[in-house]
PDB file of N, CA and C in Angstrom:
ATOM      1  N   UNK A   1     175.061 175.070 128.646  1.00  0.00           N
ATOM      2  CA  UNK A   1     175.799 173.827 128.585  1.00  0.00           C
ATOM      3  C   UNK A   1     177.045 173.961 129.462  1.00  0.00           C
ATOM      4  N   UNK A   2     177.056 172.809 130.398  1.00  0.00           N
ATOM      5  CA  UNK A   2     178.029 173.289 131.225  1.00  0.00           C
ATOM      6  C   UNK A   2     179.491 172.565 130.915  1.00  0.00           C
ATOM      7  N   UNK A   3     180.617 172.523 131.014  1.00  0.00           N
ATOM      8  CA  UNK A   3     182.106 172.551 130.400  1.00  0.00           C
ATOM      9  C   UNK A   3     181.940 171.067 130.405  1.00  0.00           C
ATOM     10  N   UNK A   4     181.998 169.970 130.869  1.00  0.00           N
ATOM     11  CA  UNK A   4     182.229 169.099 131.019  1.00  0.00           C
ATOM     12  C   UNK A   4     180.955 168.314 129.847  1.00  0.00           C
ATOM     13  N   UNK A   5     179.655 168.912 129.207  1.00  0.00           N
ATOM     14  CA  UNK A   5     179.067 168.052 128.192  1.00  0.00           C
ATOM     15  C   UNK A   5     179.761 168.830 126.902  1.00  0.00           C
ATOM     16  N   UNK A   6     180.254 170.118 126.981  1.00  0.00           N
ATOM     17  CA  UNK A   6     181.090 170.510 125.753  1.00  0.00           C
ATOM     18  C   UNK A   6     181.790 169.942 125.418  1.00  0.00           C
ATOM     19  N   UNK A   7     183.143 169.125 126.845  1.00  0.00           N
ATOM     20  CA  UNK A   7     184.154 168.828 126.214  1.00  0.00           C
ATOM     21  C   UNK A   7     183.649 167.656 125.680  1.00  0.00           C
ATOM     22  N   UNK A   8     182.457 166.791 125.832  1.00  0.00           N
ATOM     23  CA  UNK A   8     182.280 165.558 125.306  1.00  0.00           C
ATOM     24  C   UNK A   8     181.631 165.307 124.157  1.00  0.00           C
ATOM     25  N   UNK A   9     181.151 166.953 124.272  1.00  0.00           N
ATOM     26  CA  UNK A   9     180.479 166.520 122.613  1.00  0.00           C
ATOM     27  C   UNK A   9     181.368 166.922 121.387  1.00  0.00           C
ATOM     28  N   UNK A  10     182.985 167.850 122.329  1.00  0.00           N
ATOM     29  CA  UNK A  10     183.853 168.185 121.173  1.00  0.00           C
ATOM     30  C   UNK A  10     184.377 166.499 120.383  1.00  0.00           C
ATOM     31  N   UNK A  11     184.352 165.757 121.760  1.00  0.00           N
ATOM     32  CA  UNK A  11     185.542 164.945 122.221  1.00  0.00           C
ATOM     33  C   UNK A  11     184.885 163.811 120.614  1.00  0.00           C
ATOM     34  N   UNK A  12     183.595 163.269 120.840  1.00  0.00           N
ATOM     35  CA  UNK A  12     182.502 162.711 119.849  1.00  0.00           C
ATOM     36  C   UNK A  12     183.135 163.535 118.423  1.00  0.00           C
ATOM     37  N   UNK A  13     183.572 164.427 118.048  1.00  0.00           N
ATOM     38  CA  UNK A  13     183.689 164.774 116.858  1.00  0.00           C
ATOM     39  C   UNK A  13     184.827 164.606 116.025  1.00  0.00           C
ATOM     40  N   UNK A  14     186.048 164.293 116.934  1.00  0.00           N
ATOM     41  CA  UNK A  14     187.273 163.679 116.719  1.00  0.00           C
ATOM     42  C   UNK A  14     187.740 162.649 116.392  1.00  0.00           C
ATOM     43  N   UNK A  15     188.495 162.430 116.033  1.00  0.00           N
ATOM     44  CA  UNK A  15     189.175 160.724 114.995  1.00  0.00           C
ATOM     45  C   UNK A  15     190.044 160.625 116.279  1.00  0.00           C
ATOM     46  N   UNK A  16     189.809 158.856 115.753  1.00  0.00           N
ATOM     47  CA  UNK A  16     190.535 158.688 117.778  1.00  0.00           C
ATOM     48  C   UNK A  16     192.227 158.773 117.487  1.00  0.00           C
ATOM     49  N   UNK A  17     192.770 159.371 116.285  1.00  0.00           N
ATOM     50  CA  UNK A  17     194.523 159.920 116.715  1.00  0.00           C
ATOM     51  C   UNK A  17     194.040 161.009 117.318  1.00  0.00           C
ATOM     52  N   UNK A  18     193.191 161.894 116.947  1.00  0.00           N
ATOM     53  CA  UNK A  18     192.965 163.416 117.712  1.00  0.00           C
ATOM     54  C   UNK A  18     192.806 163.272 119.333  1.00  0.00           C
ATOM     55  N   UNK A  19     191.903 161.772 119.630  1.00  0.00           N
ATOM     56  CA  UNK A  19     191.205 161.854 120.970  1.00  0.00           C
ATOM     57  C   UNK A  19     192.366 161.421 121.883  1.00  0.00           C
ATOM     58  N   UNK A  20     193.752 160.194 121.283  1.00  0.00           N
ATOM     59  CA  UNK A  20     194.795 160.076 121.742  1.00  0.00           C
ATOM     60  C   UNK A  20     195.892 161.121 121.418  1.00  0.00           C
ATOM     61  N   UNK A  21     195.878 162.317 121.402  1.00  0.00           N
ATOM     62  CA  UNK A  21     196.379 163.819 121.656  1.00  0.00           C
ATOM     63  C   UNK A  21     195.677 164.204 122.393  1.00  0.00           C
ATOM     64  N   UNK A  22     194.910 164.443 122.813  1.00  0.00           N
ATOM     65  CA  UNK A  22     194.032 164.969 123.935  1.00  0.00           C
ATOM     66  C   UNK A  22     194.404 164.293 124.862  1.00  0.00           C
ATOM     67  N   UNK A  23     194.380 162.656 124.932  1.00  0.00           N
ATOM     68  CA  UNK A  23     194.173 162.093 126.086  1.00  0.00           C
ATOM     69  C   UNK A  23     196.212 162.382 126.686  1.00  0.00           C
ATOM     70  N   UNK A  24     196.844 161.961 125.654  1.00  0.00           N
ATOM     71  CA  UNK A  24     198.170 162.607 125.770  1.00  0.00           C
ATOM     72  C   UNK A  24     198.265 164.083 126.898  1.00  0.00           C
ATOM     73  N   UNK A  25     198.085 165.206 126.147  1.00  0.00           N
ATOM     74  CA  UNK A  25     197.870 166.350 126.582  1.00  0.00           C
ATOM     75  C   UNK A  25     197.294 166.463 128.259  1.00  0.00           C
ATOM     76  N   UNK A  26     196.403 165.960 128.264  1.00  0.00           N
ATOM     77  CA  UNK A  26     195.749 165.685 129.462  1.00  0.00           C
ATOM     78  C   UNK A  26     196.263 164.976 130.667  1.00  0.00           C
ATOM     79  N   UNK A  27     197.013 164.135 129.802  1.00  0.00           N
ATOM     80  CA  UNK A  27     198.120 163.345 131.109  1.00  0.00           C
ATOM     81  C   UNK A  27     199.179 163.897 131.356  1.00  0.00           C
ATOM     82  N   UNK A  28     199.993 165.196 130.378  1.00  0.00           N
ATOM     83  CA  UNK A  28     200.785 165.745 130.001  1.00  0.00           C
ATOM     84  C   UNK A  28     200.800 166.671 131.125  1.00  0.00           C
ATOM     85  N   UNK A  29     199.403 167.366 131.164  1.00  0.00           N
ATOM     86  CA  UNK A  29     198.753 168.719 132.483  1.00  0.00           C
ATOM     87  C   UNK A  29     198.919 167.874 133.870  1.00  0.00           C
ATOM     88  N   UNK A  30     198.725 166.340 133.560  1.00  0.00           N
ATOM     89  CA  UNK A  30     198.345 165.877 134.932  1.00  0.00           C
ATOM     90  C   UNK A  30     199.885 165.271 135.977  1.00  0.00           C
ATOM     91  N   UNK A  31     200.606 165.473 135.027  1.00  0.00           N
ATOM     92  CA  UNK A  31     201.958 165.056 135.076  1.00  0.00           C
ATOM     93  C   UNK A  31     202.859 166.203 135.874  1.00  0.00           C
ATOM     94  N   UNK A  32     202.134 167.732 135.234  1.00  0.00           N
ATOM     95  CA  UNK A  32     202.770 169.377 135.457  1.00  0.00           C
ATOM     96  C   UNK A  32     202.559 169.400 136.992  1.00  0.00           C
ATOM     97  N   UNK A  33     201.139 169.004 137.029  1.00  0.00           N
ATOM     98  CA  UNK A  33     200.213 169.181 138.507  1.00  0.00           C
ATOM     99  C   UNK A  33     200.951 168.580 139.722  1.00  0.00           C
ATOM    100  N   UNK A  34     201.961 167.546 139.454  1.00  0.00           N
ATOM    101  CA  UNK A  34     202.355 166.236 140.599  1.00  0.00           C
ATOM    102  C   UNK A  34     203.510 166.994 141.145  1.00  0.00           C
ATOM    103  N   UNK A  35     203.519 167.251 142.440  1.00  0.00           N
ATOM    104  CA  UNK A  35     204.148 167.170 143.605  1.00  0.00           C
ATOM    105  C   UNK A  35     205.732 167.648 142.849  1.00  0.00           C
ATOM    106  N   UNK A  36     206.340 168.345 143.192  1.00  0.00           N
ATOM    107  CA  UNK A  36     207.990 168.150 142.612  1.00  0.00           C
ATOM    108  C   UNK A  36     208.462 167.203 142.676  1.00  0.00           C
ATOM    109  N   UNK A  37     208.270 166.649 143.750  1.00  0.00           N
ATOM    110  CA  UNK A  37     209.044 165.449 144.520  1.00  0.00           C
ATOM    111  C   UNK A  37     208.536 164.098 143.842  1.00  0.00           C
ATOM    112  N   UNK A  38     207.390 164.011 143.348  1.00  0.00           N
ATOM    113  CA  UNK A  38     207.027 163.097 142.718  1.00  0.00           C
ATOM    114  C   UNK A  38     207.195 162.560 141.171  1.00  0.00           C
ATOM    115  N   UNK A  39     207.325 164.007 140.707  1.00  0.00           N
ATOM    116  CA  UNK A  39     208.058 164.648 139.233  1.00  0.00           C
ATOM    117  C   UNK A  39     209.411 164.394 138.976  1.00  0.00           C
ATOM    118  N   UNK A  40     209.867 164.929 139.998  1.00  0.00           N
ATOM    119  CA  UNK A  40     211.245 164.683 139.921  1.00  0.00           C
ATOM    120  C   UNK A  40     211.683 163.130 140.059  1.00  0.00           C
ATOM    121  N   UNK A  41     211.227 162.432 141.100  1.00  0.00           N
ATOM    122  CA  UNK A  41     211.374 160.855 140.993  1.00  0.00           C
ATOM    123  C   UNK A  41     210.910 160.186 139.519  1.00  0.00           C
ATOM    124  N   UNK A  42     209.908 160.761 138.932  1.00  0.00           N
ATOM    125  CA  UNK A  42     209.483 160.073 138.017  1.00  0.00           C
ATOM    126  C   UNK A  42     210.808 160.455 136.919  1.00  0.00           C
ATOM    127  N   UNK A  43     211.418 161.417 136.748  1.00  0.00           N
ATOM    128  CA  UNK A  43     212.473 161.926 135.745  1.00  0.00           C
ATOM    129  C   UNK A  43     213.900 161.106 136.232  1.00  0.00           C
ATOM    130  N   UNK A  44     214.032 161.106 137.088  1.00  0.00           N
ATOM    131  CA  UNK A  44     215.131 160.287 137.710  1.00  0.00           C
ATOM    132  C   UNK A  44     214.786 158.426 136.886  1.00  0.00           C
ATOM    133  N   UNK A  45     213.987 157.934 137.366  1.00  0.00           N
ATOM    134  CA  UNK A  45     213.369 156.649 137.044  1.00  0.00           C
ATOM    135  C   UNK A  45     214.053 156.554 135.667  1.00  0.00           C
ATOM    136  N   UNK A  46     213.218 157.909 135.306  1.00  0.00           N
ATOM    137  CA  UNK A  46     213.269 157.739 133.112  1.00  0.00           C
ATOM    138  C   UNK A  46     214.853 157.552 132.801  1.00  0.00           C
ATOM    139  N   UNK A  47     215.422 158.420 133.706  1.00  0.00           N
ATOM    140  CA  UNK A  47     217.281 158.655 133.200  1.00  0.00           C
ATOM    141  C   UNK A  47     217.625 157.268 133.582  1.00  0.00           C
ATOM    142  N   UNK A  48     217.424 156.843 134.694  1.00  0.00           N
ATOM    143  CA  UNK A  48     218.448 155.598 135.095  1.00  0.00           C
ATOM    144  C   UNK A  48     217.858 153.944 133.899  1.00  0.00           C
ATOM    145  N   UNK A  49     216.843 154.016 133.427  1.00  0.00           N
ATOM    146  CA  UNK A  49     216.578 153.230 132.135  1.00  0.00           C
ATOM    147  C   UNK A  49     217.221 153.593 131.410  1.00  0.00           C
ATOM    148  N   UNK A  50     216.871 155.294 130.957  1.00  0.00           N
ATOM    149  CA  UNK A  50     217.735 155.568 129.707  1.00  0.00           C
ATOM    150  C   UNK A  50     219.160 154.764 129.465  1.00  0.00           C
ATOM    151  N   UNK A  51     219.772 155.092 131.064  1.00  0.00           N
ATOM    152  CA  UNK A  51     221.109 155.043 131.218  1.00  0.00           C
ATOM    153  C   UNK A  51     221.478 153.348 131.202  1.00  0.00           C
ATOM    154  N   UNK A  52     220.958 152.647 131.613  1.00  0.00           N
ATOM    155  CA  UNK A  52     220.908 151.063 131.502  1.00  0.00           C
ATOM    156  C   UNK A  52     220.783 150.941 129.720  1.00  0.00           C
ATOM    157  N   UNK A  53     219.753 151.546 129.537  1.00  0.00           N
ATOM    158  CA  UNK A  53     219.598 150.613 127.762  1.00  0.00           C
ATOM    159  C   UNK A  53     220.905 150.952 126.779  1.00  0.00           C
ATOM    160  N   UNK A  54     221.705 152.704 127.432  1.00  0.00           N
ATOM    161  CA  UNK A  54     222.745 153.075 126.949  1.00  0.00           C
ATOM    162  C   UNK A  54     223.848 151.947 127.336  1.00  0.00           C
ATOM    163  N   UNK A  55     223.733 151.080 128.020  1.00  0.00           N
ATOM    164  CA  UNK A  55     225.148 150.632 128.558  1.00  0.00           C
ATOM    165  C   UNK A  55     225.012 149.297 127.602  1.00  0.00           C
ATOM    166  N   UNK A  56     223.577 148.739 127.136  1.00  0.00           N
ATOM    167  CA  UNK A  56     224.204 147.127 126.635  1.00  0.00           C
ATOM    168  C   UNK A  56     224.314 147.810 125.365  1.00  0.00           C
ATOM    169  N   UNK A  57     225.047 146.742 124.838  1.00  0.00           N
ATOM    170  CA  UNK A  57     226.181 146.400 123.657  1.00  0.00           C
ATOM    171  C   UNK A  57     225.557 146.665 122.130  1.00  0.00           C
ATOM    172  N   UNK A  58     225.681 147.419 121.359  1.00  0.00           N
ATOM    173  CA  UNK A  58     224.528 147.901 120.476  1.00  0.00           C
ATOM    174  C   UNK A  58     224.566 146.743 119.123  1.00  0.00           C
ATOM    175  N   UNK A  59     225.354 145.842 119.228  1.00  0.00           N
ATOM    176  CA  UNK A  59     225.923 144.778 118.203  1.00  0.00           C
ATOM    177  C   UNK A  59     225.346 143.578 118.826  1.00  0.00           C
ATOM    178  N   UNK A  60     224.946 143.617 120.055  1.00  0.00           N
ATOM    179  CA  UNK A  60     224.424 141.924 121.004  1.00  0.00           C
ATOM    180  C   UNK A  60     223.340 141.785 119.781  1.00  0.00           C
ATOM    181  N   UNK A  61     223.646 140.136 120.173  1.00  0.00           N
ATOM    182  CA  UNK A  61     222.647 139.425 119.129  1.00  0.00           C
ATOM    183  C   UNK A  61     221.290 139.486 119.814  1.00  0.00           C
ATOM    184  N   UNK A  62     219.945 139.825 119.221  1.00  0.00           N
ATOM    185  CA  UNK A  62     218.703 139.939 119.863  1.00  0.00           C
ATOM    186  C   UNK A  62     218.207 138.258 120.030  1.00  0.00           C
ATOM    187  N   UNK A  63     217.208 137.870 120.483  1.00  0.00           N
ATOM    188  CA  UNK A  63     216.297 136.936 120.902  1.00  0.00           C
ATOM    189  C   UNK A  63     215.766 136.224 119.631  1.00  0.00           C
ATOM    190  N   UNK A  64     216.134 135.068 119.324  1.00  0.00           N
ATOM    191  CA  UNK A  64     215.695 133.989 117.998  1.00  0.00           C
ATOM    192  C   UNK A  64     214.358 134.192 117.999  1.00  0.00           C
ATOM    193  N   UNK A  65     213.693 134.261 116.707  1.00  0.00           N
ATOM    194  CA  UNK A  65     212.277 133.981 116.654  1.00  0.00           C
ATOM    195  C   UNK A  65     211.591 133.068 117.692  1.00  0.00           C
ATOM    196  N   UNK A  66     212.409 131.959 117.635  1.00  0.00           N
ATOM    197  CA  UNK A  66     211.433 130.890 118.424  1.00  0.00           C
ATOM    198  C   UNK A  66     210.898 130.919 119.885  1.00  0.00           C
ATOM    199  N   UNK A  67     212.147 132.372 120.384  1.00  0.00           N
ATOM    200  CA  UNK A  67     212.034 133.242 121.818  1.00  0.00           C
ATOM    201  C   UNK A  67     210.700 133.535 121.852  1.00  0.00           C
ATOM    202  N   UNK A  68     210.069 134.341 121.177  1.00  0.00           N
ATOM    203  CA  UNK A  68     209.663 135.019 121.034  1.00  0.00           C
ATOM    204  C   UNK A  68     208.336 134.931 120.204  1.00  0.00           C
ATOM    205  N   UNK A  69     208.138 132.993 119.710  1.00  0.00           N
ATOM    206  CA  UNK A  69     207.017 133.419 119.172  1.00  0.00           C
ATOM    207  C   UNK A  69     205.869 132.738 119.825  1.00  0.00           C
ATOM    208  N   UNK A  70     204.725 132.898 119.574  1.00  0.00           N
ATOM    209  CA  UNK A  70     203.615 133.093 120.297  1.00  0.00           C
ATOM    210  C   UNK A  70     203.314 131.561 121.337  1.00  0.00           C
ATOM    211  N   UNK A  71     203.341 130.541 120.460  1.00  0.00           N
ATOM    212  CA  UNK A  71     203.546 129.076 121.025  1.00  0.00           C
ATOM    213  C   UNK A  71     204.698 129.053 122.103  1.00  0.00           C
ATOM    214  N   UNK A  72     205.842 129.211 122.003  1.00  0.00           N
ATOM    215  CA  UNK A  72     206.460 129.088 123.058  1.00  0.00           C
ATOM    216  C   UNK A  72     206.503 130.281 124.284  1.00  0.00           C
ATOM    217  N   UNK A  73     205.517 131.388 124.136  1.00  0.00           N
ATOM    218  CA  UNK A  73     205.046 132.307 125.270  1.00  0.00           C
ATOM    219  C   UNK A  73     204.349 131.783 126.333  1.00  0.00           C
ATOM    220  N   UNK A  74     202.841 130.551 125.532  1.00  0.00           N
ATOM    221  CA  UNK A  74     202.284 130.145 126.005  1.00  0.00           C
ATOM    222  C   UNK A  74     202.457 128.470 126.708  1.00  0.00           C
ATOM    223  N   UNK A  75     203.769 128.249 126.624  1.00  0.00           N
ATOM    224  CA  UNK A  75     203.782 126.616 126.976  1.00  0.00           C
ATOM    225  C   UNK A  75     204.168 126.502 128.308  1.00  0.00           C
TER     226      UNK A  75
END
């Protein structure tokens, strides 16, 4: 049996939180694999959000239901 029907018949035996840890993990390796330069941009990206969501006002009033509910998404 060659690696690739193992991992699928492990994959079949798992509850899909297990199979979304794997699939996690897997993007996790695929993430290690990328370029520095591409890694590193992607970590930069993450900080300068971080750093934006740090700056608004932690007391601002959020978005009224009626923002936000499904009828007025679609009109």
């Amino acid at each position: 049996m060659n690696s690739e029907q193992l991992l699928i018949d492990k994959w079949r035996s798992l509850t899909s939180v297990q199979q979304q840890e794997v699939l996690d993990f897997v993007e996790f390796i695929a993430q290690k694999s990328l370029p520095q330069n591409q890694s590193r941009q992607r970590t930069q990206r993450v900080k300068k959000w971080l750093d934006w969501a740090e700056d608004n006002p932690k007391d601002s009033p959020g978005l009224p239901d009626e923002a936000v509910s499904r009828d007025s998404i679609y009109d």
